[in-house]
N, C-alpha and C. Protein backbone atom coordinates (compact mmCIF):
# COMPACT_ATOMS: atom_id res chain seq x y z
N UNK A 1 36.28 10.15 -73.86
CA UNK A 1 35.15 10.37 -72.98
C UNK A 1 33.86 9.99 -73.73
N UNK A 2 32.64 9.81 -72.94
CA UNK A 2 31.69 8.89 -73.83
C UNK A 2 30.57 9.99 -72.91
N UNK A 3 29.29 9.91 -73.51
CA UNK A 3 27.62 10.31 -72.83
C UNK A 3 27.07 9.13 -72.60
N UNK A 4 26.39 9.25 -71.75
CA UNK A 4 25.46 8.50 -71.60
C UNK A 4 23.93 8.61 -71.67
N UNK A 5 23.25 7.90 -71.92
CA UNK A 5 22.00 8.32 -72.71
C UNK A 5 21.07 6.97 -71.89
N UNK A 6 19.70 7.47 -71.47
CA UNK A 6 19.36 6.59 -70.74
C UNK A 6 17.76 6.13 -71.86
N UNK A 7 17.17 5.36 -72.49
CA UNK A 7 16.02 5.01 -73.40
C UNK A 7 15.06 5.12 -72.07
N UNK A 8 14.05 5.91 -72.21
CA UNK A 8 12.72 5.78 -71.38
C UNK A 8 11.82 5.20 -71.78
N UNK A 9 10.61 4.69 -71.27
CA UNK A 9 9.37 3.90 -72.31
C UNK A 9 8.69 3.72 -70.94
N UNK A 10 7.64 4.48 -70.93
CA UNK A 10 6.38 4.47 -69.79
C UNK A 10 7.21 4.93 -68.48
N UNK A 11 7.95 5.64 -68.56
CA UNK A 11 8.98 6.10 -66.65
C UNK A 11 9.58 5.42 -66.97
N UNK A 12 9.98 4.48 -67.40
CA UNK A 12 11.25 3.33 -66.49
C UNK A 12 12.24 3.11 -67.82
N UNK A 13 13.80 3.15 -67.07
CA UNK A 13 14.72 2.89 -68.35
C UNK A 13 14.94 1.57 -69.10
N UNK A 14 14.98 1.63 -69.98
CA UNK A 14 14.67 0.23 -70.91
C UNK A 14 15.91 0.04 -71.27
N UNK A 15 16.98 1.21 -71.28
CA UNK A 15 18.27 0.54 -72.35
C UNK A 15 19.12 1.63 -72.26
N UNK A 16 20.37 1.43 -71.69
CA UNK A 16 21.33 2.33 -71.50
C UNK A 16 22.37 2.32 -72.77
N UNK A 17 22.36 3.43 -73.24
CA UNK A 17 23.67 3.94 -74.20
C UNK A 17 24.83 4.72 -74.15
N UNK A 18 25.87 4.38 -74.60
CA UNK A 18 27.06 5.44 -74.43
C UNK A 18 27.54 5.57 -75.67
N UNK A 19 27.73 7.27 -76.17
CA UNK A 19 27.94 7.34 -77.13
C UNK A 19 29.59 8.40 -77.11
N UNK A 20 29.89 8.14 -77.79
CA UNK A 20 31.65 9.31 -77.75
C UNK A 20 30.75 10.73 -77.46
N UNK A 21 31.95 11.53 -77.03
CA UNK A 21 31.57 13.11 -76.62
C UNK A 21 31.80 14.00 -78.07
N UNK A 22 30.49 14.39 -78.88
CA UNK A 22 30.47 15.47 -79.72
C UNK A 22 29.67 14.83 -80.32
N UNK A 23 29.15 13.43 -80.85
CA UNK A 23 28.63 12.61 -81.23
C UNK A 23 26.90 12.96 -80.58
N UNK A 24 25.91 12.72 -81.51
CA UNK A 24 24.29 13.16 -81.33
C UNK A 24 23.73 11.56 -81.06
N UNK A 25 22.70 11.93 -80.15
CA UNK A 25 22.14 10.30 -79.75
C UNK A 25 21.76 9.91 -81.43
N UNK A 26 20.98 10.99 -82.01
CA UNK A 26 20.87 10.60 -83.63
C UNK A 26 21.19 10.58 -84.70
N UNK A 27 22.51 10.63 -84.39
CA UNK A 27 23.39 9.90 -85.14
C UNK A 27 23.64 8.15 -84.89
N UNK A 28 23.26 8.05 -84.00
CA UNK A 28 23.31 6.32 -83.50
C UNK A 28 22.38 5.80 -83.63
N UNK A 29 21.09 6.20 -83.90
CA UNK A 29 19.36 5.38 -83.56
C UNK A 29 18.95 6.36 -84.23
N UNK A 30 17.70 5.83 -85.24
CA UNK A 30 16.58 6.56 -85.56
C UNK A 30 15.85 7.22 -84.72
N UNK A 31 15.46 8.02 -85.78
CA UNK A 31 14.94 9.78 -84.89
C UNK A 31 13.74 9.17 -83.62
N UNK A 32 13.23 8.04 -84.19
CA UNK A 32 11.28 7.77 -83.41
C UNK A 32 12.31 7.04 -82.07
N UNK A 33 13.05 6.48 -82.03
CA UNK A 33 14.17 5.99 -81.35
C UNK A 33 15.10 6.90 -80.35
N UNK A 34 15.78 7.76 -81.53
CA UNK A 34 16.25 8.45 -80.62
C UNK A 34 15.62 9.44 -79.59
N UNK A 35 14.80 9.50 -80.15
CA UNK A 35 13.54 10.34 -78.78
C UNK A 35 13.36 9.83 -77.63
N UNK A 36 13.63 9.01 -77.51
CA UNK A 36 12.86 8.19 -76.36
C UNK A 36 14.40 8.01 -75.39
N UNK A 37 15.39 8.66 -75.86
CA UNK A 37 16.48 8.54 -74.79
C UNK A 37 16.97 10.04 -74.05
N UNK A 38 17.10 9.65 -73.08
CA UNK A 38 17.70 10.85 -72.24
C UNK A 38 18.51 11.08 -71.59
N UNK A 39 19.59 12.12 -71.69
CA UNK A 39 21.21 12.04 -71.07
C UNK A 39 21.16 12.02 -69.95
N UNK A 40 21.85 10.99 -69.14
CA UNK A 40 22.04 10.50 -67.68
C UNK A 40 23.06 10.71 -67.08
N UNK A 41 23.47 10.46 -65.56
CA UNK A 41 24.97 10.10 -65.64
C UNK A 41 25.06 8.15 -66.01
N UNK A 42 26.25 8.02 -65.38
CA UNK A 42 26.24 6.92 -65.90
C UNK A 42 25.83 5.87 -64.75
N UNK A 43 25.58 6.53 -63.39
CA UNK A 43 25.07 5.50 -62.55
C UNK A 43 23.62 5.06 -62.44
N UNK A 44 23.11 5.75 -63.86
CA UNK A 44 21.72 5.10 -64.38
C UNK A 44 21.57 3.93 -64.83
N UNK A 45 21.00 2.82 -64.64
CA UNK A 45 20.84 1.76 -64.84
C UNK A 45 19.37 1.27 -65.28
N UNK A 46 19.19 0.35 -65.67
CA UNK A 46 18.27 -0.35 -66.59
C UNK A 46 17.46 -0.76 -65.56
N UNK A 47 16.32 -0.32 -65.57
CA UNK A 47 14.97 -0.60 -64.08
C UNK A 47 14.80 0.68 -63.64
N UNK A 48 15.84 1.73 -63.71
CA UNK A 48 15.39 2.96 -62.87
C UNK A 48 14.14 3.74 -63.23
N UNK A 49 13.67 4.21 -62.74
CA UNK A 49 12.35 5.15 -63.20
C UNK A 49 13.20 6.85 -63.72
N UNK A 50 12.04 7.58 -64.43
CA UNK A 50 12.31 8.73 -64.66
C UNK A 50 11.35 9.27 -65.13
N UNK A 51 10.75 10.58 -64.01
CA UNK A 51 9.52 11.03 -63.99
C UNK A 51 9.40 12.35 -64.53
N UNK A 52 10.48 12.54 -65.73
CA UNK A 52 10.96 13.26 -66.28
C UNK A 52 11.32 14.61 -66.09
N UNK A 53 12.04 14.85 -64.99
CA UNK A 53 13.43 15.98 -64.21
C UNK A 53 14.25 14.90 -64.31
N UNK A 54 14.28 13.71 -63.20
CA UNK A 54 14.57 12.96 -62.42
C UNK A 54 15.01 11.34 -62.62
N UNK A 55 16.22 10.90 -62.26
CA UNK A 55 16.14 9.31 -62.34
C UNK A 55 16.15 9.21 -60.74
N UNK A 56 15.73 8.03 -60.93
CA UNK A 56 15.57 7.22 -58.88
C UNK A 56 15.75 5.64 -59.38
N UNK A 57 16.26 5.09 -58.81
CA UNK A 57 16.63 3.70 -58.34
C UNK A 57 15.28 2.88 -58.01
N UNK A 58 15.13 1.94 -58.45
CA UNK A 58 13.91 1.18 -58.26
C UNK A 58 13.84 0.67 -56.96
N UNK A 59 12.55 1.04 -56.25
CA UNK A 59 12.58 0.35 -54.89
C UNK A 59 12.55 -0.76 -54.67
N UNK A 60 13.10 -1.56 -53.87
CA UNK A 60 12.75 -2.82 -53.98
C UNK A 60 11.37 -3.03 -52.27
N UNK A 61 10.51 -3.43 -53.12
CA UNK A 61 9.13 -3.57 -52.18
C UNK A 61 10.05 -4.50 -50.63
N UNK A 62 9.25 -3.82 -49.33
CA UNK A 62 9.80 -4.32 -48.13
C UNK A 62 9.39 -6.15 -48.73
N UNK A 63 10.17 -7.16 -48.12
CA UNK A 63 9.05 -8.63 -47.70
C UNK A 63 8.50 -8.60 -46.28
N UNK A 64 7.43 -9.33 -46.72
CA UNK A 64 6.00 -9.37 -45.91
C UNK A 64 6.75 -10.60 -45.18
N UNK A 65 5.86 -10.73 -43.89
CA UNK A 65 5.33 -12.17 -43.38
C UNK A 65 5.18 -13.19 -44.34
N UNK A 66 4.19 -12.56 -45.01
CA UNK A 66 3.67 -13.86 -46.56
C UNK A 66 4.43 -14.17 -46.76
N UNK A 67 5.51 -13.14 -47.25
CA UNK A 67 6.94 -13.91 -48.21
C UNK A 67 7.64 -14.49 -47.48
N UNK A 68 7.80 -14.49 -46.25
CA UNK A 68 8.58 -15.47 -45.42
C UNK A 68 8.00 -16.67 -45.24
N UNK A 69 6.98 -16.50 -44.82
CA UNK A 69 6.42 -17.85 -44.44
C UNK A 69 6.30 -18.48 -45.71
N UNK A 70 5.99 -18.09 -46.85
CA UNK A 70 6.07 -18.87 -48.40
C UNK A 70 7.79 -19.23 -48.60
N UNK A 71 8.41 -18.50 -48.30
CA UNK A 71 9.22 -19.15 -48.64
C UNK A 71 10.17 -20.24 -47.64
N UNK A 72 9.99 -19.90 -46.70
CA UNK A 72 9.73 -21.19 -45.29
C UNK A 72 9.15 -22.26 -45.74
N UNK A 73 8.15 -22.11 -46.09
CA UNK A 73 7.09 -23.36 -46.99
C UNK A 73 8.20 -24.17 -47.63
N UNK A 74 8.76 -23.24 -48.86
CA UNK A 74 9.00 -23.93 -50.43
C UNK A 74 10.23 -24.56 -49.93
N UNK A 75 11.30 -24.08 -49.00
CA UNK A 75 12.49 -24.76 -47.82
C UNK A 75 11.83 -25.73 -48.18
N UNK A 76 11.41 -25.74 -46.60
CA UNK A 76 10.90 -27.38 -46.19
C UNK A 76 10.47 -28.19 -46.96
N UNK A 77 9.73 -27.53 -48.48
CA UNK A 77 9.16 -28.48 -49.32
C UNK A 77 10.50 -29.03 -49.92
N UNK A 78 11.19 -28.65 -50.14
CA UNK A 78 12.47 -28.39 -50.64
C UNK A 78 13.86 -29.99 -50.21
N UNK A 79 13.43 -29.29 -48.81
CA UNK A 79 14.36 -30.61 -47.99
C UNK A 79 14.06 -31.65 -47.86
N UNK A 80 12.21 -31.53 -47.88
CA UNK A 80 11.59 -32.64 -47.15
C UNK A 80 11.82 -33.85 -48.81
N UNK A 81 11.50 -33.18 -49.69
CA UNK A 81 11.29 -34.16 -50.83
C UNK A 81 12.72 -34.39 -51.46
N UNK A 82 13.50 -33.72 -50.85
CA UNK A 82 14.88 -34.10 -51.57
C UNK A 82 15.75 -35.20 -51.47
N UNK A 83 15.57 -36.40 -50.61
CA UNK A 83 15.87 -37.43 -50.63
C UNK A 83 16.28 -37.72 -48.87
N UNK A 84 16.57 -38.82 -48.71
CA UNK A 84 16.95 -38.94 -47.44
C UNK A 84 18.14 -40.16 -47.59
N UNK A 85 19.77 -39.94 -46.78
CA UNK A 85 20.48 -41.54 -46.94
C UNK A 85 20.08 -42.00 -45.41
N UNK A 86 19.92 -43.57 -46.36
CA UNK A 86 19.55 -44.38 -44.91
C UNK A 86 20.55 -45.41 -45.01
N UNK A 87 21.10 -45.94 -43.97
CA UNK A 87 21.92 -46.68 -44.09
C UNK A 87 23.09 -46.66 -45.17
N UNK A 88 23.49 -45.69 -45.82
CA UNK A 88 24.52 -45.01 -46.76
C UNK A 88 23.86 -45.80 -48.66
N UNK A 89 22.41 -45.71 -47.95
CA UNK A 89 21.46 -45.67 -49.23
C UNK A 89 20.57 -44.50 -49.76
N UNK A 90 20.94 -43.60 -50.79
CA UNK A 90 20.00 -42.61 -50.85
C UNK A 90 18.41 -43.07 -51.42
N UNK A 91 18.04 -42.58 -50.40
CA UNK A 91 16.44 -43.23 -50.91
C UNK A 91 15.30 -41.61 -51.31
N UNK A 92 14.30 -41.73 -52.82
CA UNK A 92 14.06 -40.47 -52.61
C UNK A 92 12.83 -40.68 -51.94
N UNK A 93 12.85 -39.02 -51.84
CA UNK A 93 11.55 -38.40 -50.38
C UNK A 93 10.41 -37.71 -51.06
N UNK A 94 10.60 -37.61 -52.48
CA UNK A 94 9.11 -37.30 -53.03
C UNK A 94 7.95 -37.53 -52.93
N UNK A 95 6.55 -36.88 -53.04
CA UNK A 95 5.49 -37.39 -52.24
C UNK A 95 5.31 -38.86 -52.89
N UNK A 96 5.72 -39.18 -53.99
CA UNK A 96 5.01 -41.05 -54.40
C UNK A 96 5.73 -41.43 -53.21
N UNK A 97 6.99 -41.15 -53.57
CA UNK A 97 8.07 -42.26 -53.09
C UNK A 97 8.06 -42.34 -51.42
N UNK A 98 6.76 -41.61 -50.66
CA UNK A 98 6.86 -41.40 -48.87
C UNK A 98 5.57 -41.78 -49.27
N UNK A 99 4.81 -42.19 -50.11
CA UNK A 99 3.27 -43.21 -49.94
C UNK A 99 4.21 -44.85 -50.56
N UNK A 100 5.53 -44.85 -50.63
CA UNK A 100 5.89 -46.23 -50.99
C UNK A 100 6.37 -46.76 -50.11
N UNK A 101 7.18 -45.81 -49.12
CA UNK A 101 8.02 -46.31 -48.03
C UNK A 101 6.91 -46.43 -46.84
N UNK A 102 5.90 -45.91 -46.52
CA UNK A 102 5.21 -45.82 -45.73
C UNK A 102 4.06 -47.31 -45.68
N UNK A 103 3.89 -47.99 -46.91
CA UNK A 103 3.62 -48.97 -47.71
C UNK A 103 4.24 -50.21 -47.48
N UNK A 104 5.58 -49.77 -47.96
CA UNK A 104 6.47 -51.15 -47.40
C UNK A 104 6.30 -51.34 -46.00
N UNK A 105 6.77 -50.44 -45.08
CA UNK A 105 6.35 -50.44 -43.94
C UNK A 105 5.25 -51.39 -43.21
N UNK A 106 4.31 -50.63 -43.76
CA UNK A 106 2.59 -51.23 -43.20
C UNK A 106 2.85 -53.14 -43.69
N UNK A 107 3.35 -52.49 -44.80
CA UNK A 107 3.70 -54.41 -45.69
C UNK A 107 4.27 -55.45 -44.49
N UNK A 108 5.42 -54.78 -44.54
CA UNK A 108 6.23 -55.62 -43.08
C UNK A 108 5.42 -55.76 -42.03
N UNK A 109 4.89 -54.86 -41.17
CA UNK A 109 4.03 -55.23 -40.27
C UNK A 109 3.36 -56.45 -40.23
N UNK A 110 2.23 -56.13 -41.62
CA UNK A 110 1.34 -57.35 -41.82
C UNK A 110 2.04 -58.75 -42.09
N UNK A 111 2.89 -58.47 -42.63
CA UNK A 111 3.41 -59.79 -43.15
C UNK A 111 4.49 -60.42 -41.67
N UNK A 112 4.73 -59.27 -41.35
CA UNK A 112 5.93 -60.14 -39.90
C UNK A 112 7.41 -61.04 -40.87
N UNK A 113 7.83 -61.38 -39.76
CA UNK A 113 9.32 -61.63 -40.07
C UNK A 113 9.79 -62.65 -41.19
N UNK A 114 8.82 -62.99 -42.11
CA UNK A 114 9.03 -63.17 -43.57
C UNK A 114 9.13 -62.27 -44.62
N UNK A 115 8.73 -61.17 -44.01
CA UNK A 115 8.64 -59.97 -44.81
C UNK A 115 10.27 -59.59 -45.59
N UNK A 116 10.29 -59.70 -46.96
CA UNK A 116 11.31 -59.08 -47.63
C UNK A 116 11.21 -58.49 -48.90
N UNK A 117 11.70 -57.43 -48.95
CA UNK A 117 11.48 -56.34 -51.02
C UNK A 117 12.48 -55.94 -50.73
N UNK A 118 12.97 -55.83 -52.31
CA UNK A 118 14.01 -54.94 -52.86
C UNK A 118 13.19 -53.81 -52.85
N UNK A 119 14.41 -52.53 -52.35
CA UNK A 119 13.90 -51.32 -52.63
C UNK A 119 14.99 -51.05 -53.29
N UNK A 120 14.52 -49.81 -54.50
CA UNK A 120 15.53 -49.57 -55.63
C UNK A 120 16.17 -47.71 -54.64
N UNK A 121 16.86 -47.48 -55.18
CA UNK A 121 17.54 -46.15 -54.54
C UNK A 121 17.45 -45.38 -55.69
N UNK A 122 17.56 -43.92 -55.18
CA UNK A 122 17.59 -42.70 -55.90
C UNK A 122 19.16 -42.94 -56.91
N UNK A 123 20.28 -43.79 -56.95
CA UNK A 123 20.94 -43.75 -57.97
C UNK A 123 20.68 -45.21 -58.57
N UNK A 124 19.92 -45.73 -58.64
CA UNK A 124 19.48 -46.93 -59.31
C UNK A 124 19.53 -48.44 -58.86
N UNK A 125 20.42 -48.18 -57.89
CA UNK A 125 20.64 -49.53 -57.26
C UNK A 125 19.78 -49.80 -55.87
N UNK A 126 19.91 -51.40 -55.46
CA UNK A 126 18.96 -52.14 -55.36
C UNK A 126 19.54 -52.59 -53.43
N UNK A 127 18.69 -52.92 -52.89
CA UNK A 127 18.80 -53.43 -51.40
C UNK A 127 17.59 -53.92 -51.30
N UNK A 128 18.14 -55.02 -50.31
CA UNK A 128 16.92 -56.40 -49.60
C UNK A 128 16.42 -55.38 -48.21
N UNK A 129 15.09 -55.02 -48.36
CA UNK A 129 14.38 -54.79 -47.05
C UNK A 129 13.96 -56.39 -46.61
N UNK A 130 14.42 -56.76 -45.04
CA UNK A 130 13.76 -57.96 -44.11
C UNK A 130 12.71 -56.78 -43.64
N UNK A 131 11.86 -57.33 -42.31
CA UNK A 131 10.61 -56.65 -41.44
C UNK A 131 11.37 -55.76 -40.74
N UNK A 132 12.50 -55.85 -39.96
CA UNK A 132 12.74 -55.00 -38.98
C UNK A 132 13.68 -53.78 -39.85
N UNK A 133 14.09 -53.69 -41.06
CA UNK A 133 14.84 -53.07 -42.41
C UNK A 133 13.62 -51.93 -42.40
N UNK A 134 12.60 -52.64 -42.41
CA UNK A 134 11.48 -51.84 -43.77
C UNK A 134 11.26 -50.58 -42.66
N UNK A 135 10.81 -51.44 -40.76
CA UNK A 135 10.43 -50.08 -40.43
C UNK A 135 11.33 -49.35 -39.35
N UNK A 136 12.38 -49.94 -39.91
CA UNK A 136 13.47 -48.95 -39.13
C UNK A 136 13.57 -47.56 -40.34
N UNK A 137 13.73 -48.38 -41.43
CA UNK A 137 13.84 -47.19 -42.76
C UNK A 137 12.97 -46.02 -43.26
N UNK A 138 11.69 -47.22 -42.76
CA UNK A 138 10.30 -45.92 -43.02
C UNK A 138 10.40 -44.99 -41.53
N UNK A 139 10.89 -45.05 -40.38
CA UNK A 139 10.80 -44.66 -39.41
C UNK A 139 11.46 -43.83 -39.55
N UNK A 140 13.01 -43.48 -39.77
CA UNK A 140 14.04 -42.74 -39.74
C UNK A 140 13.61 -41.41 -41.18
N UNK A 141 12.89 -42.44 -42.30
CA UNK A 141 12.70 -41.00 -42.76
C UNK A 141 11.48 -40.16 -43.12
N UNK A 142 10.48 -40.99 -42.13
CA UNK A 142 9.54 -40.30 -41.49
C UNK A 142 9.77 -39.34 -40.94
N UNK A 143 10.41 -39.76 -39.71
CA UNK A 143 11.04 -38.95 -38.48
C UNK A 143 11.89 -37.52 -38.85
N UNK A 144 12.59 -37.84 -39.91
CA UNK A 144 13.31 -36.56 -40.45
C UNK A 144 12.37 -35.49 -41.37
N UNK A 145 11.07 -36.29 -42.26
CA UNK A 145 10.01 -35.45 -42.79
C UNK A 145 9.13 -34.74 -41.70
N UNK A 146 9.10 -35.38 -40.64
CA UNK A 146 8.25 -34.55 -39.49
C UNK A 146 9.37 -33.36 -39.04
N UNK A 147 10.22 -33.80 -38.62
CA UNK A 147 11.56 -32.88 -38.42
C UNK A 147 11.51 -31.63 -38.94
N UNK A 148 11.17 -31.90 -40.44
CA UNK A 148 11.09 -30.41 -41.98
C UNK A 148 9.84 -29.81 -41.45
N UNK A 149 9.27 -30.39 -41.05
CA UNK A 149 7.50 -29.95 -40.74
C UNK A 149 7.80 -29.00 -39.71
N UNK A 150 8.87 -29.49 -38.33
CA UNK A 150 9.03 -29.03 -36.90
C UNK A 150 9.42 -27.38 -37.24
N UNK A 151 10.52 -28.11 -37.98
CA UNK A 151 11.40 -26.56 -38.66
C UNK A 151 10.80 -25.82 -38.94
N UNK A 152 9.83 -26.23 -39.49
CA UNK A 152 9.23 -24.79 -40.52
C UNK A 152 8.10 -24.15 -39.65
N UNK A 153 7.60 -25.12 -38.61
CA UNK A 153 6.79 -24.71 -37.97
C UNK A 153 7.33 -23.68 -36.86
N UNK A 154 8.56 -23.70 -36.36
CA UNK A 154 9.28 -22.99 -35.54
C UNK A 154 9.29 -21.55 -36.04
N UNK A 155 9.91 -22.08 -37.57
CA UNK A 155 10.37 -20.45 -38.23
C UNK A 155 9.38 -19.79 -38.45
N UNK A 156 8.11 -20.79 -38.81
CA UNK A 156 6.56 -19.21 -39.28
C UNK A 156 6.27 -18.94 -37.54
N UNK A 157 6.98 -19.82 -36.41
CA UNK A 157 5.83 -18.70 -35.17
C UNK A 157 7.45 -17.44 -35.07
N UNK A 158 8.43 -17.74 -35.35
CA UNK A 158 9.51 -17.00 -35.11
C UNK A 158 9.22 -15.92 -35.88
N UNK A 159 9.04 -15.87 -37.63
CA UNK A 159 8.60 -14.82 -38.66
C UNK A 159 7.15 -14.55 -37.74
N UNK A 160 6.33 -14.52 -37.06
CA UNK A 160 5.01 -14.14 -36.97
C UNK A 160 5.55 -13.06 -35.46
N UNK A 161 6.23 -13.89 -34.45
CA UNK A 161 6.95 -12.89 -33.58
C UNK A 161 7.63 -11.90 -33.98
N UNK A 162 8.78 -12.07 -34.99
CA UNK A 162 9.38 -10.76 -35.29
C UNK A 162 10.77 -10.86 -35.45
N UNK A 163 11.07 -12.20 -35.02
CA UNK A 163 12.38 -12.71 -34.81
C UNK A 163 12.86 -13.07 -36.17
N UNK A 164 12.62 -13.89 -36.98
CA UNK A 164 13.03 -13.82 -38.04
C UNK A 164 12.43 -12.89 -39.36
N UNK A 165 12.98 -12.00 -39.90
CA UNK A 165 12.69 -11.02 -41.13
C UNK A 165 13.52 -11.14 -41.91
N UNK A 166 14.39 -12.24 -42.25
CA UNK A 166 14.78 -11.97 -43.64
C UNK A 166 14.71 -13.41 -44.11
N UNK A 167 14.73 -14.02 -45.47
CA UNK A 167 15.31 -15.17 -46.13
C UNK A 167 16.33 -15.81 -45.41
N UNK A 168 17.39 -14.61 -45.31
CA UNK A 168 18.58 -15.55 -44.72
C UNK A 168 18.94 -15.85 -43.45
N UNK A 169 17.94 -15.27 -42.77
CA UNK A 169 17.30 -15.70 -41.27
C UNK A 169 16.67 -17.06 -41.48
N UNK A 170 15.98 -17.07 -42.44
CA UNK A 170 15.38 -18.44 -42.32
C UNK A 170 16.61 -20.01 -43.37
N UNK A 171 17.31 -19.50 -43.92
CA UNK A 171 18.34 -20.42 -43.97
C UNK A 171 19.14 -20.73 -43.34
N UNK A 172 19.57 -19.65 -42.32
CA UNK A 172 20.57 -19.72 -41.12
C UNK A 172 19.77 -20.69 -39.96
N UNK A 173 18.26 -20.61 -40.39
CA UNK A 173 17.83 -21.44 -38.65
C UNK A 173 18.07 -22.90 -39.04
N UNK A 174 17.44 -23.47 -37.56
CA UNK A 174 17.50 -25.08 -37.75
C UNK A 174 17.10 -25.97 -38.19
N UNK A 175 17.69 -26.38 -39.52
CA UNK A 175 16.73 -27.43 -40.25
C UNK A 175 17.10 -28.57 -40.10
N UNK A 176 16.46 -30.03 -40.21
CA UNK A 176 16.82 -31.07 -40.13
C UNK A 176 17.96 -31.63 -41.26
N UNK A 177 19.34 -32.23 -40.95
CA UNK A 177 20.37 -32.97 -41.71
C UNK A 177 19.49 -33.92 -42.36
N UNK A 178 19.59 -34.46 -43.49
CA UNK A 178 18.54 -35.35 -44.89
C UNK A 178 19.84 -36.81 -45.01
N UNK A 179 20.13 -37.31 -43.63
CA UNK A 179 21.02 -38.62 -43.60
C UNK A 179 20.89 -38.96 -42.03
């Protein structure tokens, strides 16, 4: 059979010990040390408070709106920049790389049906954009970055109604497929 011994430091437990039964906490830790611990059961754990009668379980603070909608945000930031396959080409979606595709794009326009660039892909390899390539490609993953935008815009009026309150409410909703 063992004790358990809980280290306090400002209320809150810093460090759980178990020592055999007959055995003194100071016999295990110096005295300035062993002071600072106090016999628990053992479903005391490391975070709990103790307001010295008493251990309690650390609350965990409700999440806000804020925290939903922030983390709704960091999603979408999430999906939107994480790449997109186009044509069974992964191309990435980082903010340079959606001022490059958006670029080529405008390029093709101006230039019309002479228009051709290699675009390099997110695993290193290489494809011929022609004019009607560049803005079918910038289109499709435009269209899917507005998509991340739609999403997220759905879920903060849904979190602002009441409908969604948790994280995993907001991973469960509808986000745009990134192909």
């Amino acid at each position: 059979m063992t004790q358990t011994f809980a280290r306090v430091v400002d209320g809150i437990v810093v460090e759980i010990a178990t020592i055999p039964d007959g055995a003194n906490i100071t016999d295990c830790f110096q005295a300035d040390i062993a002071a600072a611990f106090v016999s628990c059961s053992s479903a005391v754990q490391q975070g709990y408070a103790y307001n010295g009668k008493k251990f309690s379980a650390p609350t965990v603070p409700a999440v806000t709106q804020a925290d939903l909608i922030a983390y709704a945000a960091a999603k979408r930031y999430l999906l939107e920049t994480g790449g997109y396959t186009y044509d069974s080409h992964r191309i990435a979606t980082d903010r340079d790389s959606q001022s490059k595709i958006t670029a080529v794009a405008l390029s093709a326009n101006l230039v019309g049906s002479s228009f051709s660039a290699e675009w390099k892909c997110s695993d290193g390899t290489f494809f011929t954009l022609n004019q009607s390539d560049a803005i079918a490609m910038a289109t499709a993953i435009m269209t899917f970055i507005s998509a991340c935008f739609a999403a997220e815009a759905a879920i903060v009026t849904a979190i602002t109604a009441g409908t969604i309150t948790t994280t995993a409410d907001i991973d469960a909703a509808s986000w745009p497929a990134n192909s």
